[in-house]
Every structure is written in C-alpha cells, then in structure tokens.
C-alpha atoms as a PDB file:
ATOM      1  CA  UNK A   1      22.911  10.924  13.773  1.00  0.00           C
ATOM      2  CA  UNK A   2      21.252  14.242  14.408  1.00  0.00           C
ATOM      3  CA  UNK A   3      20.154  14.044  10.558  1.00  0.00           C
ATOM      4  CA  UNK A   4      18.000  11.328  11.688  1.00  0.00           C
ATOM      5  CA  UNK A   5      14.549  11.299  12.782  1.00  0.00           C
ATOM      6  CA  UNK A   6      14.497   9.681  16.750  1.00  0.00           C
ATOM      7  CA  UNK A   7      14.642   6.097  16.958  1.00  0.00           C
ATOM      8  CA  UNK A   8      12.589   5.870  20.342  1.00  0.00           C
ATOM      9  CA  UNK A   9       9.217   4.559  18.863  1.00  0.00           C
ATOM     10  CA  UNK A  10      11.564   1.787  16.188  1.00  0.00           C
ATOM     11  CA  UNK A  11      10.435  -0.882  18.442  1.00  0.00           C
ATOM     12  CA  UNK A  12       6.793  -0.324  18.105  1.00  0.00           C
ATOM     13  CA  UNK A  13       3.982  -3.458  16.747  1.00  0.00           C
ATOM     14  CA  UNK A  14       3.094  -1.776  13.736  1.00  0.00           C
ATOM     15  CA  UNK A  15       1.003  -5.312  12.317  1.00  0.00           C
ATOM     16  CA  UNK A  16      -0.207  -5.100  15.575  1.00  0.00           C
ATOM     17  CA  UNK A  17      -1.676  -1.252  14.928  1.00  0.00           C
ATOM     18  CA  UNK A  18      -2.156  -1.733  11.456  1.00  0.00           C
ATOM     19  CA  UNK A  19      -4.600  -4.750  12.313  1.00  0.00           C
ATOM     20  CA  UNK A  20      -6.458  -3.344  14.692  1.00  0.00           C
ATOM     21  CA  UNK A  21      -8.781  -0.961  13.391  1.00  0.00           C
ATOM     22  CA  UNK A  22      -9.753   1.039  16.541  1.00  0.00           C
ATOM     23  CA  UNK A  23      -5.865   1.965  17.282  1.00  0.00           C
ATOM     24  CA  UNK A  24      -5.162   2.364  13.395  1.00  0.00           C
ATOM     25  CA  UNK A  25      -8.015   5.083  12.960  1.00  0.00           C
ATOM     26  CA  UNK A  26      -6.936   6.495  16.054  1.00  0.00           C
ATOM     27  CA  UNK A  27      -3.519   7.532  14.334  1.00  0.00           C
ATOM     28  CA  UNK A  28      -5.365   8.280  11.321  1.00  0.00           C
ATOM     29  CA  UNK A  29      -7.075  10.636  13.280  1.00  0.00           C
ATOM     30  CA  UNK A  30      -3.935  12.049  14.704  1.00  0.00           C
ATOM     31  CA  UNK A  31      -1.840  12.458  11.599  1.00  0.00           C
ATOM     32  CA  UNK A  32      -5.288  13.371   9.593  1.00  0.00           C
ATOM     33  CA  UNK A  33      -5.330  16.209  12.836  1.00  0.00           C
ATOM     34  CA  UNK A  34      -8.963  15.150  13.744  1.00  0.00           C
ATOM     35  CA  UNK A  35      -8.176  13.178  16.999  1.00  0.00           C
ATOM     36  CA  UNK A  36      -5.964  13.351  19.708  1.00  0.00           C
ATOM     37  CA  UNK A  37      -2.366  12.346  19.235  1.00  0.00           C
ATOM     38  CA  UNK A  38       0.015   9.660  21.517  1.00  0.00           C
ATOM     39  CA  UNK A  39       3.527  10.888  21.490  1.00  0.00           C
ATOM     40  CA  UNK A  40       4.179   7.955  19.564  1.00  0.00           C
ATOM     41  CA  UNK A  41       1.882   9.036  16.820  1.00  0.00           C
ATOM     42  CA  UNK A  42       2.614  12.867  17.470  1.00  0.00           C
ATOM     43  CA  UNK A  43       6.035  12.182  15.965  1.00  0.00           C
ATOM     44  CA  UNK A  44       4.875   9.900  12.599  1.00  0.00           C
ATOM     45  CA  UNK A  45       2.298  13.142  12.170  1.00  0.00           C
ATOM     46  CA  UNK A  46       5.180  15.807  12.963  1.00  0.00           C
ATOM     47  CA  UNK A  47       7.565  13.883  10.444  1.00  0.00           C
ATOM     48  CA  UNK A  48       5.138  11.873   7.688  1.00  0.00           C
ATOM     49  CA  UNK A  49       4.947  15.108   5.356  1.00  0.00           C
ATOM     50  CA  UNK A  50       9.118  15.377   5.019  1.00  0.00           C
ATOM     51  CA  UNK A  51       9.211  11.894   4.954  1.00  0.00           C
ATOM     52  CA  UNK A  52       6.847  11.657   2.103  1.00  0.00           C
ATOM     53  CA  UNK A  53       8.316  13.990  -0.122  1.00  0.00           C
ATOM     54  CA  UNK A  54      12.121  13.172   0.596  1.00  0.00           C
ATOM     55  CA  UNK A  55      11.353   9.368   0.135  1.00  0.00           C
ATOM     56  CA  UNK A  56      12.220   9.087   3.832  1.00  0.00           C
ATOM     57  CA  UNK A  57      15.762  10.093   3.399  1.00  0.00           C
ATOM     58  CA  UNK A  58      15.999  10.953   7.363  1.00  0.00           C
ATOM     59  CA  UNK A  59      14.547   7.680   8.619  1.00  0.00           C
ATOM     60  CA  UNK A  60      16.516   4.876  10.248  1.00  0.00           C
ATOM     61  CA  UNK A  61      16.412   1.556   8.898  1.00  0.00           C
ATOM     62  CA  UNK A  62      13.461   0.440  11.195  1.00  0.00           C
ATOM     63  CA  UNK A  63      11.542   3.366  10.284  1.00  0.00           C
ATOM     64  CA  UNK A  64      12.182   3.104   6.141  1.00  0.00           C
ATOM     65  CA  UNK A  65      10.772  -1.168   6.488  1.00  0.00           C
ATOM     66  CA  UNK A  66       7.693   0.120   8.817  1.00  0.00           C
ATOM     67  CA  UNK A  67       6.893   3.112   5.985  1.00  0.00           C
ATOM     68  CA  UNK A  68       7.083   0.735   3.925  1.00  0.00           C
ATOM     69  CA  UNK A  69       4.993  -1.740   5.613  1.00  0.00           C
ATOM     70  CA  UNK A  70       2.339   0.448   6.747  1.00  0.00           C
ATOM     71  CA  UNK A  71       2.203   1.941   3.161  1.00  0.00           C
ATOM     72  CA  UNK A  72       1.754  -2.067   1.423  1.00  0.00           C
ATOM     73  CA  UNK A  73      -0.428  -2.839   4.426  1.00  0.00           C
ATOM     74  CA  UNK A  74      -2.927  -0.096   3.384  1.00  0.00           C
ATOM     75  CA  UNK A  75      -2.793  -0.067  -0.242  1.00  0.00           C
ATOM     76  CA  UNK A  76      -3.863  -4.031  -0.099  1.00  0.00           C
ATOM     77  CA  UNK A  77      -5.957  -3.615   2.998  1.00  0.00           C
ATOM     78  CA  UNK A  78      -7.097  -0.128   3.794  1.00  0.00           C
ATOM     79  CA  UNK A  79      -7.545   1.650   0.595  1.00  0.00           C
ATOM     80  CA  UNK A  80      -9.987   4.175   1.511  1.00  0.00           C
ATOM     81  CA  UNK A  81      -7.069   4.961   4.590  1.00  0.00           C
ATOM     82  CA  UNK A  82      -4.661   5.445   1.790  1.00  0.00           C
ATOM     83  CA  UNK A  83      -6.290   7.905  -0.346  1.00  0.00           C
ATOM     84  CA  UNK A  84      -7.155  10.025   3.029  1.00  0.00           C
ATOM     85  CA  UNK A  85      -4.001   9.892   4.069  1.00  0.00           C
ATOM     86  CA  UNK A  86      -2.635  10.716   0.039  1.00  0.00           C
ATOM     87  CA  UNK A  87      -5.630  13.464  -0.807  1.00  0.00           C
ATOM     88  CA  UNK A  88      -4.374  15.267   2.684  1.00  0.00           C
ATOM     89  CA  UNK A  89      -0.523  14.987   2.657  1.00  0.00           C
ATOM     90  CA  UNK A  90       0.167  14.726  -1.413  1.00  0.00           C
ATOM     91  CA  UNK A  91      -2.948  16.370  -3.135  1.00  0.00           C
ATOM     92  CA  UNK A  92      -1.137  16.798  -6.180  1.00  0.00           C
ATOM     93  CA  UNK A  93      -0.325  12.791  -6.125  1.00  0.00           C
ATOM     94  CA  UNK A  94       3.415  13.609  -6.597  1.00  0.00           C
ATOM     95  CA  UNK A  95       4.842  11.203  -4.573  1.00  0.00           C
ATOM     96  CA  UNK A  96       1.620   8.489  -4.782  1.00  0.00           C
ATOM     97  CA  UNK A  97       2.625   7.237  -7.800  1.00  0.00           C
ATOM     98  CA  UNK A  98       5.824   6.057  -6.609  1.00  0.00           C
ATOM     99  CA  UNK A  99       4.573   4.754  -3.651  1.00  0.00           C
ATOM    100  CA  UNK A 100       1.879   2.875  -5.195  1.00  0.00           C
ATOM    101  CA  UNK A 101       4.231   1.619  -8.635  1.00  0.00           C
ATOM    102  CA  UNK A 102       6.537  -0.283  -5.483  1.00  0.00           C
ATOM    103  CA  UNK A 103       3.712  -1.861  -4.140  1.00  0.00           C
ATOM    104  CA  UNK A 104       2.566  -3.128  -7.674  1.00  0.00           C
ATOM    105  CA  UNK A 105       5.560  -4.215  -8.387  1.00  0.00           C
ATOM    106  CA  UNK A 106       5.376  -6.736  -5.182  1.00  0.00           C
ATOM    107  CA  UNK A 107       2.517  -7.769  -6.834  1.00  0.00           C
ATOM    108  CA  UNK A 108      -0.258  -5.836  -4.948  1.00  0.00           C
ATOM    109  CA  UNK A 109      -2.677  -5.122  -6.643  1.00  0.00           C
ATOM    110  CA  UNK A 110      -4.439  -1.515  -6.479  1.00  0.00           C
ATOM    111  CA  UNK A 111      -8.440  -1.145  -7.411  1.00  0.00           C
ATOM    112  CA  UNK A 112      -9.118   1.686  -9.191  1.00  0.00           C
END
C-alpha cells in the first residue's frame, strides 16, 4: 500500500487530544509551524495539505474516520481552531465548504 500514507500513528486517542486543550494547541502549533512538532504530529503537518485538497484519497480507513472526527470535533467545539487551521491551509476556502456542508448535514451547526 505504498499509495498510502503510514499507518503507525492509526492507533492514536484523538478525543483524548482533541479534549485536551494544552496537547490540541500543541499540534496546532505544529501543523500551524509555530511550535515544535512530535513525530506523531510531524506526519498529520507533512500530509494535512494533500489530504485536504484530495479529500484524503491516500488515507487508510483509520485515518479518513479521525479526519473526519477531528474536523466535526472542531467545527462544533473549536471554531476559532478551524478557521486557523482553514485561513492557513485553504485560503481560498476551496475545500471548506465541503468540509463544513458534511458536518451540517450531521446536524452541526456552524456560527457565522
């Protein structure tokens, strides 16, 4: 599966980064390159651009669920994370709109 992006962080506690808001501005910071990186979040920050744009075509299944968690998670409960993270990787808003139409149509609600 060499068109895949590595599986070795699949097992990670994403709720359990996502909820804590020390660790999940720490890989803001990373990905965001302001802060330090953990290899762990060296690899989401090497990979989240590509992912973005091809709709994560080259993650594995674990990897597609956690985007998609991490990207609910922060729309309902981390908005002002969200629009850092879509003003720096999709300044245009090309792929935001997608993102953010799935989430609505789970029901979550997005302020404007």
């Amino acid at each position: 599966a060499d068109d895949k992006y590595t599986d070795k962080y699949d097992k990670i506690n994403l709720q359990e980064i996502l909820e804590n808001k020390r660790l999940l501005e720490s890989y803001m910071d990373c990905v965001l390159g302001k802060g330090k990186c953990t290899p762990e979040g060296k690899e989401l920050k090497d990979h989240l651009q590509e992912a973005l744009e091809t709709g994560c075509e080259k993650c594995t299944e674990a990897q597609e669920k956690g985007a998609e968690t991490s990207i609910d998670y922060l729309i309902k409960n981390g908005l002002e994370i969200w629009k850092e993270l879509t003003a720096h990787f999709d300044p245009d808003g090309k792929w935001r709109k997608k993102y953010e139409d799935r989430a609505k149509a789970k029901g979550i609600v997005i302020p404007e």
